[in-house]
PDB file of N, CA and C in Angstrom:
ATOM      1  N   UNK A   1     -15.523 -18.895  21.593  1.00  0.00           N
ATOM      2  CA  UNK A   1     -15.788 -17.469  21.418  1.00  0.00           C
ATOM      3  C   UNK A   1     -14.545 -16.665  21.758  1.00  0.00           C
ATOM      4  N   UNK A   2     -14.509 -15.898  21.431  1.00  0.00           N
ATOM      5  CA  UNK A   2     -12.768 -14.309  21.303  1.00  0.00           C
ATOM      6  C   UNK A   2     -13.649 -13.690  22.238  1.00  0.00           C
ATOM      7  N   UNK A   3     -12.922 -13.601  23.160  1.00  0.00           N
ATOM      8  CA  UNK A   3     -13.184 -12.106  23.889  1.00  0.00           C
ATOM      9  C   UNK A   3     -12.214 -11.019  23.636  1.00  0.00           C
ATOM     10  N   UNK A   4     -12.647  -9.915  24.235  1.00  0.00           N
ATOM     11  CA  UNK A   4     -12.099  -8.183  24.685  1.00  0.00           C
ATOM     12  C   UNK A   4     -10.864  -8.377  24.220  1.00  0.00           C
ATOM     13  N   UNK A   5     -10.154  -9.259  25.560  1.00  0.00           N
ATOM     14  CA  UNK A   5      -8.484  -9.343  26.078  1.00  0.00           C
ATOM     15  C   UNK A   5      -7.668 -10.007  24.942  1.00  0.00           C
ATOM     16  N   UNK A   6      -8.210 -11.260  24.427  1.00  0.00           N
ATOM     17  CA  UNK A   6      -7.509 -11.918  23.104  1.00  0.00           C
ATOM     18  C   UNK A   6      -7.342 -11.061  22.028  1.00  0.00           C
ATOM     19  N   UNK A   7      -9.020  -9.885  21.555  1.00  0.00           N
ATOM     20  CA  UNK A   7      -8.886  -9.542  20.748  1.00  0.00           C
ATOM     21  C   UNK A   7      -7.794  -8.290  20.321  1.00  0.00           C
ATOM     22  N   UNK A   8      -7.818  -8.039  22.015  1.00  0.00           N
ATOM     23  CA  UNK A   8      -6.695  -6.582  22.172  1.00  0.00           C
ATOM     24  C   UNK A   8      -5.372  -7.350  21.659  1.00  0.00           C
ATOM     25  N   UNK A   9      -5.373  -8.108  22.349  1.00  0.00           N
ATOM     26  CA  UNK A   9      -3.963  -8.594  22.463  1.00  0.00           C
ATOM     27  C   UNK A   9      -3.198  -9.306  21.092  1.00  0.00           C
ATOM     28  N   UNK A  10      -3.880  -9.575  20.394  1.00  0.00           N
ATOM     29  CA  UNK A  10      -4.094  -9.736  19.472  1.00  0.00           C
ATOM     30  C   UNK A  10      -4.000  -8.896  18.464  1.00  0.00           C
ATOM     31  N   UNK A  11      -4.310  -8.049  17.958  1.00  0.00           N
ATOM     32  CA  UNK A  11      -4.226  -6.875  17.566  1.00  0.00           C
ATOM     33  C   UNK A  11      -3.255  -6.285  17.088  1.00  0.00           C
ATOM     34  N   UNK A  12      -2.997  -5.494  19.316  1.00  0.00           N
ATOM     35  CA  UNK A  12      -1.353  -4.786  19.066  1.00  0.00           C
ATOM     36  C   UNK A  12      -0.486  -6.116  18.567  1.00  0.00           C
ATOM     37  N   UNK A  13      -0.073  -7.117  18.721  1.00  0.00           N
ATOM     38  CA  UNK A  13       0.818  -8.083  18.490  1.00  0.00           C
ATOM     39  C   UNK A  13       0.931  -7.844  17.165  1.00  0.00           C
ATOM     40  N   UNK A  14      -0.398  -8.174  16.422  1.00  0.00           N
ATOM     41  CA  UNK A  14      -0.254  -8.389  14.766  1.00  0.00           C
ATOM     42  C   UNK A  14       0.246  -7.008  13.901  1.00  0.00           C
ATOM     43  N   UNK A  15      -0.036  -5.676  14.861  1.00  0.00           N
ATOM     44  CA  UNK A  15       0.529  -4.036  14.302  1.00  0.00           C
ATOM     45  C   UNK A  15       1.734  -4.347  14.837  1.00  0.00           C
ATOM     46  N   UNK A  16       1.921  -4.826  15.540  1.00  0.00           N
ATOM     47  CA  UNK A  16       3.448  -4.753  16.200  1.00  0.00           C
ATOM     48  C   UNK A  16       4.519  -5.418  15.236  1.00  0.00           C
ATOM     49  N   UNK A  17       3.896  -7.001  14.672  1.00  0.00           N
ATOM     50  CA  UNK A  17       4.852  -7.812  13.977  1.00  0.00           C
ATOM     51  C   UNK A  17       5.006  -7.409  12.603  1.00  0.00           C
ATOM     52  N   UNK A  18       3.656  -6.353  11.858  1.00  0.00           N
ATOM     53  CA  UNK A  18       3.566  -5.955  10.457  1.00  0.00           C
ATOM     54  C   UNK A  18       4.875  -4.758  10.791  1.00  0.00           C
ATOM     55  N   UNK A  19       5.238  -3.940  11.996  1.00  0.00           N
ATOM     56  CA  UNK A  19       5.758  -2.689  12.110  1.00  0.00           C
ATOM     57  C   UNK A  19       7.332  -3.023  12.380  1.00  0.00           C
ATOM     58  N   UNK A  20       7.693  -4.301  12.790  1.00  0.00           N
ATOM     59  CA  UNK A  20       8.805  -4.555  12.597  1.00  0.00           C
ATOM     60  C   UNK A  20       9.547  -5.073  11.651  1.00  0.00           C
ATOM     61  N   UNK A  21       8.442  -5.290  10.401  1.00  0.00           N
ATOM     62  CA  UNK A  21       8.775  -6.191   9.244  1.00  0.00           C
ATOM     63  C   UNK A  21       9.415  -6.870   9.540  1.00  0.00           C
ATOM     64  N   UNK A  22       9.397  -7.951  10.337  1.00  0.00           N
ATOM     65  CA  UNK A  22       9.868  -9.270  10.699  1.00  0.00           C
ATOM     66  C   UNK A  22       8.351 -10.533   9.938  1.00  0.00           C
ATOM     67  N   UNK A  23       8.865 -11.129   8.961  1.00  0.00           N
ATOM     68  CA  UNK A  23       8.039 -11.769   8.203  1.00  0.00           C
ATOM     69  C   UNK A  23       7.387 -13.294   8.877  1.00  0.00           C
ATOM     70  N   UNK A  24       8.509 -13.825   9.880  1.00  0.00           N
ATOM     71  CA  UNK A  24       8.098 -14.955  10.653  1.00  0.00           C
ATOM     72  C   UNK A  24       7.390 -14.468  11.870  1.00  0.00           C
ATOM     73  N   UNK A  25       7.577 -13.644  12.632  1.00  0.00           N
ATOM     74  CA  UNK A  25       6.607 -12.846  13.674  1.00  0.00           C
ATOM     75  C   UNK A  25       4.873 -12.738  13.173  1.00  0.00           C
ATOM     76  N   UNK A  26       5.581 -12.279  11.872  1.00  0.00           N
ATOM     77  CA  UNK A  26       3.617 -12.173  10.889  1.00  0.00           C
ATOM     78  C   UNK A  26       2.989 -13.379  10.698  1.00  0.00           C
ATOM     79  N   UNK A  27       3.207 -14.221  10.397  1.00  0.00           N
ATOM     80  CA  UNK A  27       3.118 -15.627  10.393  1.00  0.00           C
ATOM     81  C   UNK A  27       2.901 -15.907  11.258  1.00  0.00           C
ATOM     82  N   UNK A  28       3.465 -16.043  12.380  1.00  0.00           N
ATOM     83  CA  UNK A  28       3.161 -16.648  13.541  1.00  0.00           C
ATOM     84  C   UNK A  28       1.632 -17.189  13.820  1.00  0.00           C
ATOM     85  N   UNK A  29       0.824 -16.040  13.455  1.00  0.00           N
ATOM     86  CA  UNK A  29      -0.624 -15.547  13.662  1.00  0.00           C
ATOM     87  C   UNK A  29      -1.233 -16.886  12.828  1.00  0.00           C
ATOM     88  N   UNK A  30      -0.930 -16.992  11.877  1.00  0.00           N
ATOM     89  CA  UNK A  30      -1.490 -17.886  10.735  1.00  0.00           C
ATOM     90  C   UNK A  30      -1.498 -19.249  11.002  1.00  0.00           C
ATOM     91  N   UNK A  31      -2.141 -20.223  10.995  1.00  0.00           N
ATOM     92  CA  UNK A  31      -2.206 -21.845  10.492  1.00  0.00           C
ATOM     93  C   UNK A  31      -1.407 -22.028   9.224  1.00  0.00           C
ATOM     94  N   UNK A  32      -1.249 -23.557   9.527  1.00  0.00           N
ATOM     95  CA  UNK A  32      -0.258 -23.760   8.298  1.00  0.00           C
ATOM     96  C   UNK A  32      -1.141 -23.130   6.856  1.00  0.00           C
ATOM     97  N   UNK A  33      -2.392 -23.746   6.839  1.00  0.00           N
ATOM     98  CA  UNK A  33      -2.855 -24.133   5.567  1.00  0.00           C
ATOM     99  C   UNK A  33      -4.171 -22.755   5.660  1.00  0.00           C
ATOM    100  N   UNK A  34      -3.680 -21.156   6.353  1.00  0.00           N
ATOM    101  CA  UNK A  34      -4.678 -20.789   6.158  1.00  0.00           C
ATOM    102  C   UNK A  34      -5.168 -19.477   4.621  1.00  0.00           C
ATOM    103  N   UNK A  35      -5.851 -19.508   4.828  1.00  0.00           N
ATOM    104  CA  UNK A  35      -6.210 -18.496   3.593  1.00  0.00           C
ATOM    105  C   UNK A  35      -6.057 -17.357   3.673  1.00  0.00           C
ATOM    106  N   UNK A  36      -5.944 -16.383   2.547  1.00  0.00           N
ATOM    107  CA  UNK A  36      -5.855 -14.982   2.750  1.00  0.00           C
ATOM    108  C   UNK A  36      -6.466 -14.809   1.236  1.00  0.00           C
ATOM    109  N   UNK A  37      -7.269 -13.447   1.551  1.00  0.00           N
ATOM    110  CA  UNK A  37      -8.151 -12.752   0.155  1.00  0.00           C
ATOM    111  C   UNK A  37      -7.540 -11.336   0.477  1.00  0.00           C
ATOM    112  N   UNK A  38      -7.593 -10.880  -0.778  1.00  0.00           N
ATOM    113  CA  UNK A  38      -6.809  -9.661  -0.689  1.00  0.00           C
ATOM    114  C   UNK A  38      -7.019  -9.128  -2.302  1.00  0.00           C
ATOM    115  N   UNK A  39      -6.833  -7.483  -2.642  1.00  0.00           N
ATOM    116  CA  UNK A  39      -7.438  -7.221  -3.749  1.00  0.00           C
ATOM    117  C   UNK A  39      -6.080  -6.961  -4.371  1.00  0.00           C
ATOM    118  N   UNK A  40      -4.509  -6.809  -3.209  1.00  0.00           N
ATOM    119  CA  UNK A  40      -3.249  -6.815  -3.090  1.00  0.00           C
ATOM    120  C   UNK A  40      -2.671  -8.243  -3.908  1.00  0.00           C
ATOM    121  N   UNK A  41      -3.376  -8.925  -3.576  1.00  0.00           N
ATOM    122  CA  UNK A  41      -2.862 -10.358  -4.014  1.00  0.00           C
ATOM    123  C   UNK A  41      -2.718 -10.267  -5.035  1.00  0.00           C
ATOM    124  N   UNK A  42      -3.742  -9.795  -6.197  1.00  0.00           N
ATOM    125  CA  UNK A  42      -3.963 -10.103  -7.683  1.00  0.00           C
ATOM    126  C   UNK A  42      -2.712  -8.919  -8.624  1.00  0.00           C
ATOM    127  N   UNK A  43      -2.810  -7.578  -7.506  1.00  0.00           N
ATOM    128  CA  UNK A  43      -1.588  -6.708  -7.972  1.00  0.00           C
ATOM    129  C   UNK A  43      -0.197  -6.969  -7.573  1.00  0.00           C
ATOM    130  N   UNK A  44      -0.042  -8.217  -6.499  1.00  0.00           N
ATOM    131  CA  UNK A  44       1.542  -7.954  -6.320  1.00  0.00           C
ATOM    132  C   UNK A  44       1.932  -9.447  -6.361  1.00  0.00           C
ATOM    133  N   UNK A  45       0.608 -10.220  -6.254  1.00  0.00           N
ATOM    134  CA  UNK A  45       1.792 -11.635  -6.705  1.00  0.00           C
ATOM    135  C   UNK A  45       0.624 -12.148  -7.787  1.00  0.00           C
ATOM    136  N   UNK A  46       0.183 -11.310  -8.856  1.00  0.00           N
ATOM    137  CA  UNK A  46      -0.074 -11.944  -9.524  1.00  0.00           C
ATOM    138  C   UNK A  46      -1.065 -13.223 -10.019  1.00  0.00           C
ATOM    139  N   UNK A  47      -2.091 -13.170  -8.542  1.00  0.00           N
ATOM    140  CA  UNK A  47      -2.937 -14.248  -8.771  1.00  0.00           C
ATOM    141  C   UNK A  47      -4.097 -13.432  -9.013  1.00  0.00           C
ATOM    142  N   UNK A  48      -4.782 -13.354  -9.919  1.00  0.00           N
ATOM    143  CA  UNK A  48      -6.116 -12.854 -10.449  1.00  0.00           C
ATOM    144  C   UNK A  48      -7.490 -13.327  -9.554  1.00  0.00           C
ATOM    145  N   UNK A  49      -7.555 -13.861  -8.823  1.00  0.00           N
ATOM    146  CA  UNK A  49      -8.644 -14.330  -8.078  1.00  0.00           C
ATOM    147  C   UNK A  49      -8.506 -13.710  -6.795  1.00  0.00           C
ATOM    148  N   UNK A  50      -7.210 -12.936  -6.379  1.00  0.00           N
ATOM    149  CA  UNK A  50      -7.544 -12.470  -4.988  1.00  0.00           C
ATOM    150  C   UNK A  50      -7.347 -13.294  -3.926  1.00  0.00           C
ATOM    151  N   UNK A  51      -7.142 -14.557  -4.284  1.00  0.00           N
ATOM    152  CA  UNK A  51      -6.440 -15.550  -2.753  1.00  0.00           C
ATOM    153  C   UNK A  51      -5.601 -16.682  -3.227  1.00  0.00           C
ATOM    154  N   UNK A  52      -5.184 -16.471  -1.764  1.00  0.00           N
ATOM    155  CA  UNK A  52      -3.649 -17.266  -1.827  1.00  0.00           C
ATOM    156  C   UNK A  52      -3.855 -18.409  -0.911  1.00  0.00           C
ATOM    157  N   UNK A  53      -3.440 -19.826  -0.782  1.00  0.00           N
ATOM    158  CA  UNK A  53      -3.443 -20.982   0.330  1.00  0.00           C
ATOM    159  C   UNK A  53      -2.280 -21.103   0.876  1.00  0.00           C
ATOM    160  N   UNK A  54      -2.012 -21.296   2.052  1.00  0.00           N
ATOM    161  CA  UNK A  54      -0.904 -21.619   2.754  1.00  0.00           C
ATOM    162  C   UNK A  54       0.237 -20.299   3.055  1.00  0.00           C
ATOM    163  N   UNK A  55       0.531 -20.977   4.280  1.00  0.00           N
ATOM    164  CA  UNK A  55       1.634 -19.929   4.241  1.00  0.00           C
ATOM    165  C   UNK A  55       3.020 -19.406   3.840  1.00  0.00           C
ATOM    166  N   UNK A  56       3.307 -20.804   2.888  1.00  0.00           N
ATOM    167  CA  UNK A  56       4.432 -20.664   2.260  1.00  0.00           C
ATOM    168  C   UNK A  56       4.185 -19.614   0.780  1.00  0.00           C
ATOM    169  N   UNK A  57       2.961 -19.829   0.400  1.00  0.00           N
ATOM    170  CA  UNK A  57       2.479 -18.882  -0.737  1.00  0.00           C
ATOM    171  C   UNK A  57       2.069 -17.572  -0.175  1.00  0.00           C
ATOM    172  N   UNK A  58       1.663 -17.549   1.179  1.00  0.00           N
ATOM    173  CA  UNK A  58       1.246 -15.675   0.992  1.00  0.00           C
ATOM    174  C   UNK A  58       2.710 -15.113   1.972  1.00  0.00           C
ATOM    175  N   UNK A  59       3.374 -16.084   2.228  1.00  0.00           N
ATOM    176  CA  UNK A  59       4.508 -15.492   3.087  1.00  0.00           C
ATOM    177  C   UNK A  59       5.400 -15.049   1.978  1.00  0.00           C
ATOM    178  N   UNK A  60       5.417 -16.012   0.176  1.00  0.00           N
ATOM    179  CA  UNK A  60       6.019 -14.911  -0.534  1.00  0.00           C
ATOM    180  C   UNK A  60       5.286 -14.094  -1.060  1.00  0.00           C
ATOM    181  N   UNK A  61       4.236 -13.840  -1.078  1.00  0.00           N
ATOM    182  CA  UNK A  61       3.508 -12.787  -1.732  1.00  0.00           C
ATOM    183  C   UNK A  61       3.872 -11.574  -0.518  1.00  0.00           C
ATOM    184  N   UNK A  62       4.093 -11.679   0.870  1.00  0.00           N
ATOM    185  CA  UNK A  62       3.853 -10.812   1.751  1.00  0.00           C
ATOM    186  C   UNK A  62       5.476 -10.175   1.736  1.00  0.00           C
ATOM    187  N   UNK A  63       6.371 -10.887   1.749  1.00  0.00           N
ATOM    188  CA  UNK A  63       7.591 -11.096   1.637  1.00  0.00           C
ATOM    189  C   UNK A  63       7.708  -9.719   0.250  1.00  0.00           C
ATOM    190  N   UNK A  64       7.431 -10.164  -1.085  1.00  0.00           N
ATOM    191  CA  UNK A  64       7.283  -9.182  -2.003  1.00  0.00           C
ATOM    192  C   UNK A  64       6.896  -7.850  -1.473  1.00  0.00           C
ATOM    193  N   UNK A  65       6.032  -7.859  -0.568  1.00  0.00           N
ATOM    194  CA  UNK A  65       5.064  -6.834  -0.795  1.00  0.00           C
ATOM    195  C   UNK A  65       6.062  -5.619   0.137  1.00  0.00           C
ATOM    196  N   UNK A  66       6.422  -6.326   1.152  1.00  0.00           N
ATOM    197  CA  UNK A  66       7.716  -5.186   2.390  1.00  0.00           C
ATOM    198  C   UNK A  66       8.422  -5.359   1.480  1.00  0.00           C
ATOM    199  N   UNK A  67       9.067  -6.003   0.697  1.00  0.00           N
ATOM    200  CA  UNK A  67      10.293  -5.259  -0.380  1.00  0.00           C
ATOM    201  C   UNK A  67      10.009  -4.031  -1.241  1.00  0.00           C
ATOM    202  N   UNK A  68       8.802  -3.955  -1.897  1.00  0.00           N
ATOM    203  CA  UNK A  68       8.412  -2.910  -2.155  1.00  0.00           C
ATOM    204  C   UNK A  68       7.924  -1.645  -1.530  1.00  0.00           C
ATOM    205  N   UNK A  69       7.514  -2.295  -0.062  1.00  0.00           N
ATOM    206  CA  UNK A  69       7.135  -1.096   0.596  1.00  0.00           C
ATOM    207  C   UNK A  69       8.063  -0.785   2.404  1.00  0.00           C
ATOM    208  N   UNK A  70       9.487  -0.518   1.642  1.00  0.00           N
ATOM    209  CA  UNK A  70      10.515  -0.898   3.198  1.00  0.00           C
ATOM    210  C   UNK A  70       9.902   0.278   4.020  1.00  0.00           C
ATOM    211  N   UNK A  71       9.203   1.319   3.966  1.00  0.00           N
ATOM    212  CA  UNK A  71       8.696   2.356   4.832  1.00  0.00           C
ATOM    213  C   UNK A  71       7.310   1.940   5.279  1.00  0.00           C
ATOM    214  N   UNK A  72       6.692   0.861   5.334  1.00  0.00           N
ATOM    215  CA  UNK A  72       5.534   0.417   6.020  1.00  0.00           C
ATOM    216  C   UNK A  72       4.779   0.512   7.161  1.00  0.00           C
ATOM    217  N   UNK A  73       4.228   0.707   7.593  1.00  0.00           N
ATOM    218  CA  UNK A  73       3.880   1.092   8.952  1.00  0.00           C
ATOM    219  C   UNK A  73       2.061   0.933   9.186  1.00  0.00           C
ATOM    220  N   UNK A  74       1.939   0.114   9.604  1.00  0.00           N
ATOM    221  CA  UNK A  74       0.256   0.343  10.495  1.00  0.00           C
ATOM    222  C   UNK A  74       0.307   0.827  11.747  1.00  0.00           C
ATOM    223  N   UNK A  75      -1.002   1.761  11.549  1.00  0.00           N
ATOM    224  CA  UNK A  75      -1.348   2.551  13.142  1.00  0.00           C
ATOM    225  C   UNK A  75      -3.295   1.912  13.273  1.00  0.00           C
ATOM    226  N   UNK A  76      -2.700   1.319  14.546  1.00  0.00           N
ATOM    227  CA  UNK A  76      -4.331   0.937  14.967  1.00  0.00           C
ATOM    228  C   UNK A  76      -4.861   1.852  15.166  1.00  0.00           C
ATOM    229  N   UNK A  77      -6.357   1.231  14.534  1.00  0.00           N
ATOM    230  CA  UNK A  77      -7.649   2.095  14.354  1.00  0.00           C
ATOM    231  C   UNK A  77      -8.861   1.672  15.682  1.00  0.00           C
ATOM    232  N   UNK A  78      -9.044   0.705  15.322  1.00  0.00           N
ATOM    233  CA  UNK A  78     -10.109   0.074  16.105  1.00  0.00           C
ATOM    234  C   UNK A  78     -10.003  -1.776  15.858  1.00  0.00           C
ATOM    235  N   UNK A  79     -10.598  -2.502  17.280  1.00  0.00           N
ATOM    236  CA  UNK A  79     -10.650  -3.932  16.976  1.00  0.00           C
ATOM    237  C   UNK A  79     -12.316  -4.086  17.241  1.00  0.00           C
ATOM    238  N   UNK A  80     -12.609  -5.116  16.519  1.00  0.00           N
ATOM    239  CA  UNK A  80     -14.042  -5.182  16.612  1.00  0.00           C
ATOM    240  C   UNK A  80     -14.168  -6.677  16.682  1.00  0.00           C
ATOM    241  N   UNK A  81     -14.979  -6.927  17.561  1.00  0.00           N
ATOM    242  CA  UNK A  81     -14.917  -8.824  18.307  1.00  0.00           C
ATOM    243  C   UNK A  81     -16.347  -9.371  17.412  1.00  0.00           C
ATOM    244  N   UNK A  82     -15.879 -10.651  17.044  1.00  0.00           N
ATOM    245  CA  UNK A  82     -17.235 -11.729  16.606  1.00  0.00           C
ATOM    246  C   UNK A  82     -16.917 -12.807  17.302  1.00  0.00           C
ATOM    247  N   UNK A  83     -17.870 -13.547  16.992  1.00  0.00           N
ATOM    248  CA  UNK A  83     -17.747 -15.144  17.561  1.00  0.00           C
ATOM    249  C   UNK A  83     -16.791 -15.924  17.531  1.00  0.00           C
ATOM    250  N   UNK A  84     -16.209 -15.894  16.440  1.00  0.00           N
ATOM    251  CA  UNK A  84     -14.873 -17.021  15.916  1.00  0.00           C
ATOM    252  C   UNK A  84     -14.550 -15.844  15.106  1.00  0.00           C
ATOM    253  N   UNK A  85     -14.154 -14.781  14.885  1.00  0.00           N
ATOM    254  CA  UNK A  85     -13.675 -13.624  14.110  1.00  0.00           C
ATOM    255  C   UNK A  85     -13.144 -12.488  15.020  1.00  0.00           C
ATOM    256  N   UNK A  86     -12.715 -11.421  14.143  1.00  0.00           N
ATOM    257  CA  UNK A  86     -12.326 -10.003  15.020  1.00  0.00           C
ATOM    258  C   UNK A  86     -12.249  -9.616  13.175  1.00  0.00           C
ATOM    259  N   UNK A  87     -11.992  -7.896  13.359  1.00  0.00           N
ATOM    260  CA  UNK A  87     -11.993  -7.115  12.561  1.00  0.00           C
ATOM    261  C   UNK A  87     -10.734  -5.971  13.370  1.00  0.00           C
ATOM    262  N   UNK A  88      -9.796  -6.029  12.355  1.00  0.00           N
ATOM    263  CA  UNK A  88      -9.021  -4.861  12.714  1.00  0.00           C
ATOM    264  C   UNK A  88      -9.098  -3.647  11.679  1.00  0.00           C
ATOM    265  N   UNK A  89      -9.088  -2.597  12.443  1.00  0.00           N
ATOM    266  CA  UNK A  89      -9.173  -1.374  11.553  1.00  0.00           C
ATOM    267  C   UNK A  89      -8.075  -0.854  11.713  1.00  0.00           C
ATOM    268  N   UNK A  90      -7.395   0.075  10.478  1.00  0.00           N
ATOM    269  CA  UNK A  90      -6.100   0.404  10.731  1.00  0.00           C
ATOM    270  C   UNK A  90      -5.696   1.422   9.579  1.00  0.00           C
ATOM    271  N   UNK A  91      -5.021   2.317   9.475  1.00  0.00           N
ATOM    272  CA  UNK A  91      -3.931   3.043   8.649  1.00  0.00           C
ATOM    273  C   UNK A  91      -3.084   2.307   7.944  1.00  0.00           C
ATOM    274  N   UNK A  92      -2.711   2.147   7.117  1.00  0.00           N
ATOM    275  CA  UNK A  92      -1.809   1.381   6.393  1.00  0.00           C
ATOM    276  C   UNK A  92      -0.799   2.481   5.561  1.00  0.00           C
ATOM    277  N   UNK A  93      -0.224   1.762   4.281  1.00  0.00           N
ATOM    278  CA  UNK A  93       0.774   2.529   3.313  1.00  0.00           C
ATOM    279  C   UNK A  93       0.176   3.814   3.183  1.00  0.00           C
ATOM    280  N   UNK A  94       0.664   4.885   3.204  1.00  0.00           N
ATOM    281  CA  UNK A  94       0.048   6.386   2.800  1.00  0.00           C
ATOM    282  C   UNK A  94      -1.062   6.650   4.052  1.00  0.00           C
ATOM    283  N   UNK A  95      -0.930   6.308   4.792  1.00  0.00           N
ATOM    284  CA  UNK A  95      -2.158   6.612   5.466  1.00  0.00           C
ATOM    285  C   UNK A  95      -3.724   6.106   5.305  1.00  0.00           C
ATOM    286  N   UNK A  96      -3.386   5.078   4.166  1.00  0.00           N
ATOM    287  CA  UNK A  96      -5.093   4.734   3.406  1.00  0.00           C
ATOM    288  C   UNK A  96      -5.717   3.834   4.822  1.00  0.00           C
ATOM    289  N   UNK A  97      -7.226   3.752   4.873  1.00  0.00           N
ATOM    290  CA  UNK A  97      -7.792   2.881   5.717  1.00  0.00           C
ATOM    291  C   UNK A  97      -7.899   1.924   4.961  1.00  0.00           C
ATOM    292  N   UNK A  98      -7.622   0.630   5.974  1.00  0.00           N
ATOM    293  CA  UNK A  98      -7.581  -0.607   5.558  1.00  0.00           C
ATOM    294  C   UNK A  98      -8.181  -1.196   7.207  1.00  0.00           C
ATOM    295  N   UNK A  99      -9.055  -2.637   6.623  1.00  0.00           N
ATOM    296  CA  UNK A  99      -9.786  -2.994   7.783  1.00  0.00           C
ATOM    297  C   UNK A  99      -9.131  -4.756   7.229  1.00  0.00           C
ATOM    298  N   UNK A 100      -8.985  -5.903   8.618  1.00  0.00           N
ATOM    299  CA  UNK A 100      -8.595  -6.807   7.832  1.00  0.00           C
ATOM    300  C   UNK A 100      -9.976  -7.875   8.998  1.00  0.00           C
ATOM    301  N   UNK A 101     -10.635  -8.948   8.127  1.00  0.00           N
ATOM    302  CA  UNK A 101     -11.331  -9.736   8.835  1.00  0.00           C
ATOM    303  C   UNK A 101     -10.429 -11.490   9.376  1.00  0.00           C
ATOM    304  N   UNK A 102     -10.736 -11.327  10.370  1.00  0.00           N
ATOM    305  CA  UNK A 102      -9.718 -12.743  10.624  1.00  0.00           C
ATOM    306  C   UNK A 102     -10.530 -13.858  11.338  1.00  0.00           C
ATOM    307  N   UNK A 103     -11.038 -15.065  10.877  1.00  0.00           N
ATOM    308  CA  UNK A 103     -11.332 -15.963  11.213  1.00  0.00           C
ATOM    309  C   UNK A 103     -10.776 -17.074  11.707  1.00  0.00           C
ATOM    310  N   UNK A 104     -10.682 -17.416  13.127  1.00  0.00           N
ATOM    311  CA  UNK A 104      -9.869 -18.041  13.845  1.00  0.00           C
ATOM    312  C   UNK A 104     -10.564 -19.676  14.090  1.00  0.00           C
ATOM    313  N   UNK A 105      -9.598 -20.507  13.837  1.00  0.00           N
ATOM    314  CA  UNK A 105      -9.877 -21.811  14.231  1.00  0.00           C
ATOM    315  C   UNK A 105      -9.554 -22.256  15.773  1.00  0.00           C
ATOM    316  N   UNK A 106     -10.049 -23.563  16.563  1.00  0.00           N
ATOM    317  CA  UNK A 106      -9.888 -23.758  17.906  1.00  0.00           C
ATOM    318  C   UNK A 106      -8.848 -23.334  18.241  1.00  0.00           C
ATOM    319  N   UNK A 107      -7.526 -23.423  17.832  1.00  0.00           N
ATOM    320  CA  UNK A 107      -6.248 -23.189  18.612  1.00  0.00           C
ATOM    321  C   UNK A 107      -5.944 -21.499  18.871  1.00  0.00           C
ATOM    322  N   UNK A 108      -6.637 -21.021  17.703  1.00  0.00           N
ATOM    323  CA  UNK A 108      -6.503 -19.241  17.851  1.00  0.00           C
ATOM    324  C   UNK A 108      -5.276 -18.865  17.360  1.00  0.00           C
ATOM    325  N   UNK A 109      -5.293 -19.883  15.793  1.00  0.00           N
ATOM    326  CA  UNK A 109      -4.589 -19.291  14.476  1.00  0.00           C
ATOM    327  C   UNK A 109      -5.562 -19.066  13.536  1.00  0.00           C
ATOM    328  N   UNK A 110      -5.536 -18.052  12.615  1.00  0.00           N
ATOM    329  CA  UNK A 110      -6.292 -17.597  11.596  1.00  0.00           C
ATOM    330  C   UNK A 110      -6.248 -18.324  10.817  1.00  0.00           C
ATOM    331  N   UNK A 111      -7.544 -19.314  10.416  1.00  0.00           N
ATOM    332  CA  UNK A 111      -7.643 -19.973   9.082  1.00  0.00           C
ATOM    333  C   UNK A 111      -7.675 -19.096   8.116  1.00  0.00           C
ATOM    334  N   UNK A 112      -8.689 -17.953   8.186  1.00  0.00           N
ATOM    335  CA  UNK A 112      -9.032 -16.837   6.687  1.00  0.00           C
ATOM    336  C   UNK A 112      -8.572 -15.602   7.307  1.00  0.00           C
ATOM    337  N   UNK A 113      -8.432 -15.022   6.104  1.00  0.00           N
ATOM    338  CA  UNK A 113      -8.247 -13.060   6.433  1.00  0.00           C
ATOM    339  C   UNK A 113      -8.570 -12.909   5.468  1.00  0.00           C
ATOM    340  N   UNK A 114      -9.329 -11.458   5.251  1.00  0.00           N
ATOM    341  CA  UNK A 114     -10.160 -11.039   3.857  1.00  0.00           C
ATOM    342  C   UNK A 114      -9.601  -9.462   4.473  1.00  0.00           C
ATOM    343  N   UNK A 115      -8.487  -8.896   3.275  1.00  0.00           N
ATOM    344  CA  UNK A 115      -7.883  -7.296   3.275  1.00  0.00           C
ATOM    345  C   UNK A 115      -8.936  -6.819   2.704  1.00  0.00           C
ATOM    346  N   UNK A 116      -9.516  -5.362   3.272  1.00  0.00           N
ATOM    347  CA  UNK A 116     -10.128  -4.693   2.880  1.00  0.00           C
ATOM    348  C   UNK A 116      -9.391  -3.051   2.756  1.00  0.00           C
ATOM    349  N   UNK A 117      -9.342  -2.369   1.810  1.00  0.00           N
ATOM    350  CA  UNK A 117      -8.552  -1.151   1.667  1.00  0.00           C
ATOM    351  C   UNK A 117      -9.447   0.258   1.254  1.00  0.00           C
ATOM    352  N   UNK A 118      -9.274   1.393   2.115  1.00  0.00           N
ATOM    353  CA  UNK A 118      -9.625   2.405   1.561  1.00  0.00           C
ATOM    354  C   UNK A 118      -9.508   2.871  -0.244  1.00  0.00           C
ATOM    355  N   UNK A 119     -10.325   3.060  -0.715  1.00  0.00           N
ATOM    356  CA  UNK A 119     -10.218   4.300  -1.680  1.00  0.00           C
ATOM    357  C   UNK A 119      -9.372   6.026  -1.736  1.00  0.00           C
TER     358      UNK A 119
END
């Protein structure tokens, strides 16, 4: 189970490593072989289904994505704790809300993340 303190900590770390655009810091977070869904995926690297495996594939899709967007910045919103999950809420590009779900395996690297983005 994630508690409070992991999930905080956790959190600021992952706003912290998206805000330095340092691309191996972002990673860090991830398992080798974990997943990511994203509605981003299908508009910026091109995969029509919305997910990517591994981290050598969404590290270039993510990689793309700060080249296009060198003024990037997340501001935490809120963290919200599950069992083997957390939910971060957050500000993203333009200010849009974006919430991301992260499902963590025993070691407390993210197998899945599912991006969710304001309208």
């Amino acid at each position: 189970m994630l508690d409070q303190a992991f999930a905080q900590q956790f959190a600021q770390e992952w706003i912290a490593a998206w805000n330095s655009h340092d691309l191996e810091r972002v990673l860090a977070h991830y398992a080798d072989d974990f997943e990511m869904y994203s509605p981003m995926i299908a508009r910026i690297a091109g995969e029509p289904s919305g997910r990517l495996k591994a981290k050598q594939a969404v590290g270039a899709y993510w990689a793309k994505a700060l080249a296009m967007l060198p003024d990037l910045r997340f501001e935490l919103v809120a963290v919200l704790v599950g069992v083997d999950s957390l939910v971060i809420q957050y500000l993203g590009a333009n200010n849009t809300p974006a919430a991301e779900v992260f499902h963590f395996g025993p070691d407390h690297k993210v197998v899945k993340a599912f991006a969710h983005y304001g309208v």
